[in-house]
C-alpha atoms as a PDB file:
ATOM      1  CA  UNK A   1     163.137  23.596 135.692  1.00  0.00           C
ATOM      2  CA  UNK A   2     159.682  22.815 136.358  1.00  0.00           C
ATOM      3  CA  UNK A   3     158.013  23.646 139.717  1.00  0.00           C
ATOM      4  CA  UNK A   4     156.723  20.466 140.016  1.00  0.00           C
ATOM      5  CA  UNK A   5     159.807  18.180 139.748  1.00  0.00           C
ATOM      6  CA  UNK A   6     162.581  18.258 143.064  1.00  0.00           C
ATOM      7  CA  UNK A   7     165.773  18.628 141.012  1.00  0.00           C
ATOM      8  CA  UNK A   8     166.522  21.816 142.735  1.00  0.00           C
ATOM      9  CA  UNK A   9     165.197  20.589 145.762  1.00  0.00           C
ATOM     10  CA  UNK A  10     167.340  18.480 147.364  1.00  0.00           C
ATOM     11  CA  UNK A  11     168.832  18.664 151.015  1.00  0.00           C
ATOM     12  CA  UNK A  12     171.416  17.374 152.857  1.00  0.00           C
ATOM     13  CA  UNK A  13     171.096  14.054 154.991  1.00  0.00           C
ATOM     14  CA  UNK A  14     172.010  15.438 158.381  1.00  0.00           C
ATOM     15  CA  UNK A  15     175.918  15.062 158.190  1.00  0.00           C
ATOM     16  CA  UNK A  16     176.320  12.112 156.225  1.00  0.00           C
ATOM     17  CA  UNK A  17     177.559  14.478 152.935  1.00  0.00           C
ATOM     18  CA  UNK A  18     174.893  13.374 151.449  1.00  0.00           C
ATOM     19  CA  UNK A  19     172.299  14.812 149.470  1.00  0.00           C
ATOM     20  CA  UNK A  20     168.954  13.539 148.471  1.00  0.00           C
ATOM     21  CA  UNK A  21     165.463  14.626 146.614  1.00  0.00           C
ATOM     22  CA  UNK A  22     163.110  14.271 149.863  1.00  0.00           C
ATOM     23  CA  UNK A  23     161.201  12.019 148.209  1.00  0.00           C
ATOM     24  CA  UNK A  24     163.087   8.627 147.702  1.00  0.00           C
ATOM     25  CA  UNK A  25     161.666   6.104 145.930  1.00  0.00           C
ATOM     26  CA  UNK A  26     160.738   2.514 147.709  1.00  0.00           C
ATOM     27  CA  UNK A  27     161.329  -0.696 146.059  1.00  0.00           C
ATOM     28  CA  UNK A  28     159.647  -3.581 148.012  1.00  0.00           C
ATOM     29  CA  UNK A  29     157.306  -3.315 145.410  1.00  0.00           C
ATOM     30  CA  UNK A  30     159.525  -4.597 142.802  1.00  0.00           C
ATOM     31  CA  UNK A  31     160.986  -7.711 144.387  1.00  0.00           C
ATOM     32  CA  UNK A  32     158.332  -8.702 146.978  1.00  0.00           C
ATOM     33  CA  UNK A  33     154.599  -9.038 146.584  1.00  0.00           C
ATOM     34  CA  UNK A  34     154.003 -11.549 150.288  1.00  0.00           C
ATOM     35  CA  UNK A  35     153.421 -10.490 153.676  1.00  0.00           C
ATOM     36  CA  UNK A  36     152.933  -6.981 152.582  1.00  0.00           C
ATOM     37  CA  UNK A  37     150.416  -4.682 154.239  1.00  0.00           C
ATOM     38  CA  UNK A  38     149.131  -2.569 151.854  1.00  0.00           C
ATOM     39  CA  UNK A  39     145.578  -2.065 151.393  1.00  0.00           C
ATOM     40  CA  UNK A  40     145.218  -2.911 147.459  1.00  0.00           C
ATOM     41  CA  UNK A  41     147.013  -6.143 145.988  1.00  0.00           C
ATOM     42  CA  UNK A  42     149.670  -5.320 142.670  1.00  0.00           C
ATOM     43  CA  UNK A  43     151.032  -7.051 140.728  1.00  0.00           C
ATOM     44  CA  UNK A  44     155.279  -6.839 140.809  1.00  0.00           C
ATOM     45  CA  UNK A  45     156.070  -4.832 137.182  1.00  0.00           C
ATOM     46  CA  UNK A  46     158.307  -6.469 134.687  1.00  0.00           C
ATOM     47  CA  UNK A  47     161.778  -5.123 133.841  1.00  0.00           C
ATOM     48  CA  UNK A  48     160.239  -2.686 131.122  1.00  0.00           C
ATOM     49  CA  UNK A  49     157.906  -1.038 133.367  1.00  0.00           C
ATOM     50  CA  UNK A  50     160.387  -0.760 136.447  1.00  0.00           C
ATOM     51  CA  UNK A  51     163.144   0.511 133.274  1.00  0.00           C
ATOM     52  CA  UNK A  52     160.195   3.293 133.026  1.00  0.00           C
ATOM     53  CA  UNK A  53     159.260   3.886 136.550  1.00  0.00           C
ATOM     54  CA  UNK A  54     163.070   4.128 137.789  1.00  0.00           C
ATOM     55  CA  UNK A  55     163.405   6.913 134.370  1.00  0.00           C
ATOM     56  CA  UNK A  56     160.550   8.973 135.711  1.00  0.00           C
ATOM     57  CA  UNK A  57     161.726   8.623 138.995  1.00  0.00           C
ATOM     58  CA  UNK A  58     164.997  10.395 137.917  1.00  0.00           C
ATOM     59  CA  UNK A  59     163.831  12.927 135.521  1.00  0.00           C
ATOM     60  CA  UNK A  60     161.312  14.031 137.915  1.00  0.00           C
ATOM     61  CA  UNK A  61     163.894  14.782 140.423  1.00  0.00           C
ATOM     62  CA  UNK A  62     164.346  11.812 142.866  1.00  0.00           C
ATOM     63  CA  UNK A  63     168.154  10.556 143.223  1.00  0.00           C
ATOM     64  CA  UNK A  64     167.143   8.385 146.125  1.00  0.00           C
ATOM     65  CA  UNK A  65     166.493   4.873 146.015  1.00  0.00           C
ATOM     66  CA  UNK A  66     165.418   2.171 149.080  1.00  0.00           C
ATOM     67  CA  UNK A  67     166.013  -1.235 148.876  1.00  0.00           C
ATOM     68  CA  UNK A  68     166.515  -4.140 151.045  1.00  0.00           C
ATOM     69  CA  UNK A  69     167.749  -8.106 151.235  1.00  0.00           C
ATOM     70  CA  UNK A  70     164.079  -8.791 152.748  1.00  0.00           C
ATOM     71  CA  UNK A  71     162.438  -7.533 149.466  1.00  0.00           C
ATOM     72  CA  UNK A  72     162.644 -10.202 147.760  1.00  0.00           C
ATOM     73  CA  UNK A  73     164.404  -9.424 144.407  1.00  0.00           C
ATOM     74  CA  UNK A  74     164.360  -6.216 144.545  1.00  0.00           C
ATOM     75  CA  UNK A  75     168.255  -5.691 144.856  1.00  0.00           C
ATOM     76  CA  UNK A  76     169.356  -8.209 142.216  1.00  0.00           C
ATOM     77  CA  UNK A  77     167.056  -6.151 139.184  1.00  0.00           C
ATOM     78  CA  UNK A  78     168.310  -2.942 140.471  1.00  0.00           C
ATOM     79  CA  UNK A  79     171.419  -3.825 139.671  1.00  0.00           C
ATOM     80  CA  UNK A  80     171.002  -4.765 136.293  1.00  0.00           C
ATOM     81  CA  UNK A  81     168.493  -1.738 135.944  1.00  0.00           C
ATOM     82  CA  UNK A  82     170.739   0.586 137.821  1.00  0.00           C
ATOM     83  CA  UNK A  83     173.881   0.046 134.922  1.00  0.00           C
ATOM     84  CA  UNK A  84     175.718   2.951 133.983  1.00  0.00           C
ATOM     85  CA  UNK A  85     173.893   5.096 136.572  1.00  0.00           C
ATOM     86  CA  UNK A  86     175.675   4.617 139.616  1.00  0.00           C
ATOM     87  CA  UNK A  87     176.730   8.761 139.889  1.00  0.00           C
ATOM     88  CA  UNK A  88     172.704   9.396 139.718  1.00  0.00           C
ATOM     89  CA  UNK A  89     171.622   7.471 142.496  1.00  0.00           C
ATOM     90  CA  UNK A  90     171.829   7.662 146.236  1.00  0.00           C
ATOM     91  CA  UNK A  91     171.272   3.851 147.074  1.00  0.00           C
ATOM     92  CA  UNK A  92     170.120   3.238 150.690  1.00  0.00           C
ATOM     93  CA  UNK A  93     170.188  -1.008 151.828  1.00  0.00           C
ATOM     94  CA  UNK A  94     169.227  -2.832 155.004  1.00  0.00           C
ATOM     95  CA  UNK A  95     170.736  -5.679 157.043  1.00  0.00           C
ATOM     96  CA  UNK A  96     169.484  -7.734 159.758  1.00  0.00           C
ATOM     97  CA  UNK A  97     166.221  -9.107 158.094  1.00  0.00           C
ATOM     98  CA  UNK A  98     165.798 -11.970 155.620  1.00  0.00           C
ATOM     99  CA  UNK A  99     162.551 -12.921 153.440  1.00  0.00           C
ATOM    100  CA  UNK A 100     162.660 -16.229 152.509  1.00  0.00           C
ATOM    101  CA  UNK A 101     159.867 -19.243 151.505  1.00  0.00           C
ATOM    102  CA  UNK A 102     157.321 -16.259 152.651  1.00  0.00           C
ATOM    103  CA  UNK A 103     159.188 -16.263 155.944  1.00  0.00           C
ATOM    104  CA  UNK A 104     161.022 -13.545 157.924  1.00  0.00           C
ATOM    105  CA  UNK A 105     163.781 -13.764 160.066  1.00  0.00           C
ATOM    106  CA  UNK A 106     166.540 -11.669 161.743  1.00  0.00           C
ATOM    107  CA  UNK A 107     170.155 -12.670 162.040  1.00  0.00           C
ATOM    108  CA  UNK A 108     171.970  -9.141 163.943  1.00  0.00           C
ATOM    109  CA  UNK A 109     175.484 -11.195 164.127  1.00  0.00           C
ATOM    110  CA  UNK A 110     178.580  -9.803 162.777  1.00  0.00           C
ATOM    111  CA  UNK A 111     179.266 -12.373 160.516  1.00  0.00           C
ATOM    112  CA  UNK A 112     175.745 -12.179 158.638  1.00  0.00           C
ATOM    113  CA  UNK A 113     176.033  -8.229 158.586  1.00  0.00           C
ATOM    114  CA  UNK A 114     179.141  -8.452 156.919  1.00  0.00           C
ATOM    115  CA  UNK A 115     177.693 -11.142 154.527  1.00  0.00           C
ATOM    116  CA  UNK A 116     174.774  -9.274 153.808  1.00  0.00           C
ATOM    117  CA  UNK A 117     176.600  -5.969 153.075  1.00  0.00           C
ATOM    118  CA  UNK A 118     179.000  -7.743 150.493  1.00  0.00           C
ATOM    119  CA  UNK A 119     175.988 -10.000 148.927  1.00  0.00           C
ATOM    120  CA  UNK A 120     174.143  -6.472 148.086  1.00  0.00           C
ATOM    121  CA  UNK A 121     177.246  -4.776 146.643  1.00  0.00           C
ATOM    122  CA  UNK A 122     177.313  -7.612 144.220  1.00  0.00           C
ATOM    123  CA  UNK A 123     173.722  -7.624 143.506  1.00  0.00           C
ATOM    124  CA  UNK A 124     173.651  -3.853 143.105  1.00  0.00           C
ATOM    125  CA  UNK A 125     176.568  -4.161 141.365  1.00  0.00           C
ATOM    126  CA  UNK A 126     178.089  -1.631 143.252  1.00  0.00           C
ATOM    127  CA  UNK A 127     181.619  -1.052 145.144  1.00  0.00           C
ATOM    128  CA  UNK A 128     179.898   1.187 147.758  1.00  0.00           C
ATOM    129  CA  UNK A 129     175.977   1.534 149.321  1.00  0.00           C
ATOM    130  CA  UNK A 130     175.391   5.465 150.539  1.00  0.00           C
ATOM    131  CA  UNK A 131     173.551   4.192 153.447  1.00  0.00           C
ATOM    132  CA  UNK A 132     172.758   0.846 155.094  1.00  0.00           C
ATOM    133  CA  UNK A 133     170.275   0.683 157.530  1.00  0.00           C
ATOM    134  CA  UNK A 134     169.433  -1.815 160.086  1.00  0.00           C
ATOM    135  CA  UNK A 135     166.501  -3.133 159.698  1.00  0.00           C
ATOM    136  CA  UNK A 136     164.890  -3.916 163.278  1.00  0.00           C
ATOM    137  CA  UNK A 137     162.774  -6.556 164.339  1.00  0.00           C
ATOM    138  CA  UNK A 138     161.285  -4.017 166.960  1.00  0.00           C
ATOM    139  CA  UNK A 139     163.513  -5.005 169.849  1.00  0.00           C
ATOM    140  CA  UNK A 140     165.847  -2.003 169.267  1.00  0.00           C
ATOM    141  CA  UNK A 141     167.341  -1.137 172.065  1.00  0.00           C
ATOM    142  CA  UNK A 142     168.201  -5.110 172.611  1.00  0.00           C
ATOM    143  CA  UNK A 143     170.031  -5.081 169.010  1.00  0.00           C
ATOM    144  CA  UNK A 144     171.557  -2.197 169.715  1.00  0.00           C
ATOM    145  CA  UNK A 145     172.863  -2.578 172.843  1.00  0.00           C
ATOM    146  CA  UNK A 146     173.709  -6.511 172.503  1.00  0.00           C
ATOM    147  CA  UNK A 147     174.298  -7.404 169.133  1.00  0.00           C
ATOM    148  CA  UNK A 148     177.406  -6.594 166.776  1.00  0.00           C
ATOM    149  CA  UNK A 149     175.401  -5.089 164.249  1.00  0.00           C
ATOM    150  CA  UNK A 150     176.359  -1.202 164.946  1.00  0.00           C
ATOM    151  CA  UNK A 151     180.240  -1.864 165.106  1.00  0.00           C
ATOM    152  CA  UNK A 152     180.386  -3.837 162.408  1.00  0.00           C
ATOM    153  CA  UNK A 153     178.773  -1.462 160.254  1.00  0.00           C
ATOM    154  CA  UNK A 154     181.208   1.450 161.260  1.00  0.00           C
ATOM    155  CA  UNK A 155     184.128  -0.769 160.202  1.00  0.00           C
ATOM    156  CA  UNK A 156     182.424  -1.375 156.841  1.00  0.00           C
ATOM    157  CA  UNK A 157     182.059   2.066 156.675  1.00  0.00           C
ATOM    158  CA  UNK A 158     185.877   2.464 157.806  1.00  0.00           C
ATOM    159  CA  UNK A 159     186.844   0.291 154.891  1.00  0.00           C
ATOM    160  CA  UNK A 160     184.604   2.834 152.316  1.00  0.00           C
ATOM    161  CA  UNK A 161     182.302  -0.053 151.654  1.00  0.00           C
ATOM    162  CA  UNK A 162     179.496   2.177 152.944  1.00  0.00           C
ATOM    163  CA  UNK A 163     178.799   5.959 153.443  1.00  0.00           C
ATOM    164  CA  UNK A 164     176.715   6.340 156.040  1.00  0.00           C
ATOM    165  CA  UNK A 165     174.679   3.695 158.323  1.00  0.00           C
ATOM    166  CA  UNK A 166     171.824   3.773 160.795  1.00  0.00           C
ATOM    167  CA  UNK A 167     168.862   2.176 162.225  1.00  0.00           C
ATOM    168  CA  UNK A 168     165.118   1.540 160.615  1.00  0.00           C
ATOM    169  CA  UNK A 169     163.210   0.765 164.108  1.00  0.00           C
ATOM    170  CA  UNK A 170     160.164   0.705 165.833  1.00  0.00           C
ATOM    171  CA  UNK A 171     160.628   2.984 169.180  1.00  0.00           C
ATOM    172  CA  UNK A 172     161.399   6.360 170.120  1.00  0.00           C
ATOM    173  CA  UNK A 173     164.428   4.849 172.511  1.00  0.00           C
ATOM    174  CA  UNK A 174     165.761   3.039 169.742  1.00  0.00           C
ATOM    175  CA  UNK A 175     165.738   5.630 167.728  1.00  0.00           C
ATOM    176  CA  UNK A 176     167.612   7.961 169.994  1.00  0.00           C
ATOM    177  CA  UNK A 177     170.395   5.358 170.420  1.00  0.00           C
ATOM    178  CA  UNK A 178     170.363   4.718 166.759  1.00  0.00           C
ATOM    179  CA  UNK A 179     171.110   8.372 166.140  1.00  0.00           C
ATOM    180  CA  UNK A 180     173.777   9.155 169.443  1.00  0.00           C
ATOM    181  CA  UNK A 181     176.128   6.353 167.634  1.00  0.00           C
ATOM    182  CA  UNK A 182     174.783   6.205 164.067  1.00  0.00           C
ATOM    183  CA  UNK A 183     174.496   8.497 161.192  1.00  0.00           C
ATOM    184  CA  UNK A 184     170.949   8.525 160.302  1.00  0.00           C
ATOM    185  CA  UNK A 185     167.811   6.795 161.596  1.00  0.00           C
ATOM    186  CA  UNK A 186     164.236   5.842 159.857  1.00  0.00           C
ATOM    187  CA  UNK A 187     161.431   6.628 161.608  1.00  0.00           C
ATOM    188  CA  UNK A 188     157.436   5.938 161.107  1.00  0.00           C
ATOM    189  CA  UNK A 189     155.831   9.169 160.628  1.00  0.00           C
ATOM    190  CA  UNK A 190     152.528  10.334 159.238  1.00  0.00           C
ATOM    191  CA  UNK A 191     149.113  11.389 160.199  1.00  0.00           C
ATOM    192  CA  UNK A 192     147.958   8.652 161.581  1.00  0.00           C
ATOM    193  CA  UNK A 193     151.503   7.471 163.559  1.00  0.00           C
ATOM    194  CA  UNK A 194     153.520  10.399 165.194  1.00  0.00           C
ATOM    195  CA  UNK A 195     154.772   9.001 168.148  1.00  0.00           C
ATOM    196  CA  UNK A 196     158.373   8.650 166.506  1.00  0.00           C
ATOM    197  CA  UNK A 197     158.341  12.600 166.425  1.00  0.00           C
ATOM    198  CA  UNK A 198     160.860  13.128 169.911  1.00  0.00           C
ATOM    199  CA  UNK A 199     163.501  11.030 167.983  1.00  0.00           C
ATOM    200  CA  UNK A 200     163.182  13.788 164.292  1.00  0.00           C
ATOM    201  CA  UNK A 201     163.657  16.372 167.264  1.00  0.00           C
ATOM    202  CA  UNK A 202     166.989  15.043 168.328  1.00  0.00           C
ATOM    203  CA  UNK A 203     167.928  14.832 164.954  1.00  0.00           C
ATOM    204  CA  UNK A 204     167.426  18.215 164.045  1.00  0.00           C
ATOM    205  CA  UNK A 205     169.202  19.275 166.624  1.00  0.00           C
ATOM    206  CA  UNK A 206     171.893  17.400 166.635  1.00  0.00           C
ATOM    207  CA  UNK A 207     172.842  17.421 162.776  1.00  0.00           C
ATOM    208  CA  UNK A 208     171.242  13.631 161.947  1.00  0.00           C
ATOM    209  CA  UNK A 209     169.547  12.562 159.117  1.00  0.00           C
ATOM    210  CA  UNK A 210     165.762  11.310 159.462  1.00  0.00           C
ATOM    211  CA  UNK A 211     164.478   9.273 156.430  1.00  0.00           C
ATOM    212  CA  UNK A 212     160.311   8.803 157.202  1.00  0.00           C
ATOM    213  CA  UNK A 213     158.727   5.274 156.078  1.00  0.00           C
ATOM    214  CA  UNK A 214     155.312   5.002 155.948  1.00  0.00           C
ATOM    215  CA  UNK A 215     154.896   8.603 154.707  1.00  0.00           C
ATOM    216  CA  UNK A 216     151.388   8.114 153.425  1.00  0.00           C
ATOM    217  CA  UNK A 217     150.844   5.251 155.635  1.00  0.00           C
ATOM    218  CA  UNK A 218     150.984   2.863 153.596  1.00  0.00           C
ATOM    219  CA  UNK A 219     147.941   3.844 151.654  1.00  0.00           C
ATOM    220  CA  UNK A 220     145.817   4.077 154.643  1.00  0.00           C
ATOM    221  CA  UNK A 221     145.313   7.246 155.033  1.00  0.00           C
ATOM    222  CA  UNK A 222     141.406   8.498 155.142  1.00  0.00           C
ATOM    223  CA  UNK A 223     140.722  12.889 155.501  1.00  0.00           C
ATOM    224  CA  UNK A 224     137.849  14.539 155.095  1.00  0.00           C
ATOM    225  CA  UNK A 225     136.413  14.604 151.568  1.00  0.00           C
ATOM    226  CA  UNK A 226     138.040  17.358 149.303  1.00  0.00           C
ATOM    227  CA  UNK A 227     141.351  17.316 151.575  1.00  0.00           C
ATOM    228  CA  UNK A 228     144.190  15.790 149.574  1.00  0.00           C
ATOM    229  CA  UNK A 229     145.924  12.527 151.501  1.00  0.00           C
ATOM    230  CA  UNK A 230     148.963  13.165 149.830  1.00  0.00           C
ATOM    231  CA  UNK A 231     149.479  16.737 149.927  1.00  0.00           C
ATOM    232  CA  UNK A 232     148.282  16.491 153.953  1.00  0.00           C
ATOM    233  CA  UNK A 233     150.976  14.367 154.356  1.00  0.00           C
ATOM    234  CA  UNK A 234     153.905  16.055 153.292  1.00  0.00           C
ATOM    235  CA  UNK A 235     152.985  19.315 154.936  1.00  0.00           C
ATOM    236  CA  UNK A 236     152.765  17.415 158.141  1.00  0.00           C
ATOM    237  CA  UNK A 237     156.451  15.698 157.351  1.00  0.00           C
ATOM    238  CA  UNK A 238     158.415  18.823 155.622  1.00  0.00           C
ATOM    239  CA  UNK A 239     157.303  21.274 157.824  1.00  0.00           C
ATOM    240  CA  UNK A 240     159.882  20.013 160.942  1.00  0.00           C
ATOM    241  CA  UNK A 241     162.979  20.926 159.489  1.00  0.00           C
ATOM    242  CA  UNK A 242     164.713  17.286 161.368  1.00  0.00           C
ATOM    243  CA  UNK A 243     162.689  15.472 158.158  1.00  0.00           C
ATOM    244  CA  UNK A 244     165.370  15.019 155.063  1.00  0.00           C
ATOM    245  CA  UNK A 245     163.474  12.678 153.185  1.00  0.00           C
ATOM    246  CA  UNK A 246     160.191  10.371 152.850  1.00  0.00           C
ATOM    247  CA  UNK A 247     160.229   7.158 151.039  1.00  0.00           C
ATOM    248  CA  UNK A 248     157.429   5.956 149.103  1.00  0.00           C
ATOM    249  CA  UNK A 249     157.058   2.882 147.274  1.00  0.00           C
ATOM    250  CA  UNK A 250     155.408   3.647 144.405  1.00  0.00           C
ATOM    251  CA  UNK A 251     155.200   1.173 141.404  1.00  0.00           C
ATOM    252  CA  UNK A 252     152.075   3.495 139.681  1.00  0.00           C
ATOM    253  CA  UNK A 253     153.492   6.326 137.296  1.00  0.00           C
ATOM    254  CA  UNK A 254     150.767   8.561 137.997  1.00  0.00           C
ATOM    255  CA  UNK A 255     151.239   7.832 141.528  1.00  0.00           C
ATOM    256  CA  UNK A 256     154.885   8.928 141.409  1.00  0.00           C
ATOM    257  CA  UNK A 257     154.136  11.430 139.635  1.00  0.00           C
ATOM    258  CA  UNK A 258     151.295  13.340 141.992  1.00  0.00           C
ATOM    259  CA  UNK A 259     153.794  12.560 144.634  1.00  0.00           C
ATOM    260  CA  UNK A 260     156.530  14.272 143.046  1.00  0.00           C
ATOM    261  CA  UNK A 261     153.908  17.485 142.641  1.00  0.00           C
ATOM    262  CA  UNK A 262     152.410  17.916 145.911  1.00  0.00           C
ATOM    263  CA  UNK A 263     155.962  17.250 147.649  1.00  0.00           C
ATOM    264  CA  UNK A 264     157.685  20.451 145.293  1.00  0.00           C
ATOM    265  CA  UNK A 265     154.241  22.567 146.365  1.00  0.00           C
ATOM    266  CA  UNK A 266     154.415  21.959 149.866  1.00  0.00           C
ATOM    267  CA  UNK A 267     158.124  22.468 150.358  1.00  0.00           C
ATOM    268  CA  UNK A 268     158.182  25.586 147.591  1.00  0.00           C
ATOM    269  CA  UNK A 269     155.023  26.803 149.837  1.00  0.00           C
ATOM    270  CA  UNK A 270     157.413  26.339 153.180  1.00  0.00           C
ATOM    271  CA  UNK A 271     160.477  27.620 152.044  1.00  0.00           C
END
């Protein structure tokens, strides 16, 4: 196997029985090009070109995939991408956000969860989602305290419709709460942002899975010259053992593919 793919790389998700490359690949990019804060404009790749990207993805490794209703179309052309592939792919969705007319809004009810969960099997064209996550607005500890969001999605996962669920939020005490009744939690997390760290503590600690957004922040990320952003990065995020995975939402091959590198150095290095 070559040293720098993850095939034999892959770790568990907490306790979810789940296990994942720990670099996942991000699809907003595929389905969504408004209200996206990413320093350099794209353009959203045709279904050749995502056929190609999602390929690389795999061979190099990665068995994770992130998608969500609020990217736009990104869950109806996995589906039809995704065919015949299901057993290779660890498929993480949201709820609680929709992107519509260049618009978001948040709808935390049990009625829409349940809604939302069903509408992305179908797109996905799936009988089952590893992992849905919620996907905040910021007022976490509001939606999870007041909202039927969290119960419904543990009766969903009851019925086998999901594997796992959790919370994608924006504080440390939402992610803590996220985690005490949930099975995994997404947290910011780079070199610019670590204030999110307490809640990857808990986690490793208490046998939780911790997927990081924002890994590279977003493209943001400035060092000195001659210091690598990416491979800075991932030392900072695989080096605290409460870290499973990072997602990055690549839609550049040799993007994904220096990614894929410096991740297998720095947790080969670590190990």
């Amino acid at each position: 196997m070559s040293l720098k793919t993850l095939h034999e790389l892959h770790r568990p998700l907490g306790n979810t029985g789940l296990s994942i490359s720990p670099l996942g690949l991000g699809t907003v990019k595929l389905g969504r090009d408004q209200g996206v804060k990413y320093p350099n404009g794209f353009t959203i790749p045709d279904d050749e070109q995502a056929r190609m990207l999602l390929k690389m993805a795999r061979d190099m490794g990665i068995n994770l995939i992130d998608t969500a209703p609020a990217y736009g179309t990104s869950e109806e052309r996995l589906g039809p991408l995704l065919r015949g592939q299901r057993q290779d792919w660890v498929i993480v969705s949201k709820v609680g956000e929709e992107f519509e007319n260049g618009q978001s809004r948040h709808d935390f009810s049990a009625a829409h969860t349940r809604l939302s969960v069903e509408r992305s099997l179908k797109r996905l064209e799936t009988d089952f989602l590893d992992l849905v996550l919620v996907h905040s607005d910021g007022n976490d500890l509001a939606i999870l305290n007041d909202s039927e969001v969290y119960p419904t999605l543990a009766e969903l996962k009851r019925e086998g419709k999901i594997r796992g669920f959790g919370f994608s939020g924006k504080t440390v005490e939402g992610g803590l709460l996220a985690l005490r009744d949930g099975d995994c939690a997404m947290v910011t997390y780079n070199l610019n942002e670590q204030g999110e760290k307490p809640v990857i503590d808990f986690a490793a600690t208490h046998d939780k899975g911790i997927l990081v957004k924002k890994a590279l922040a977003s493209g943001h990320v400035c060092l000195n010259p001659g210091v690598d952003p990416v491979q800075a990065s991932f030392q900072l995020l695989f080096e605290h053992p409460g870290v499973a995975g990072a997602i990055v939402g690549t839609i550049n091959p040799m993007h994904l593919a220096h990614n894929v590198a410096c991740a297998a150095a720095v947790i080969r290095r670590q190990a």
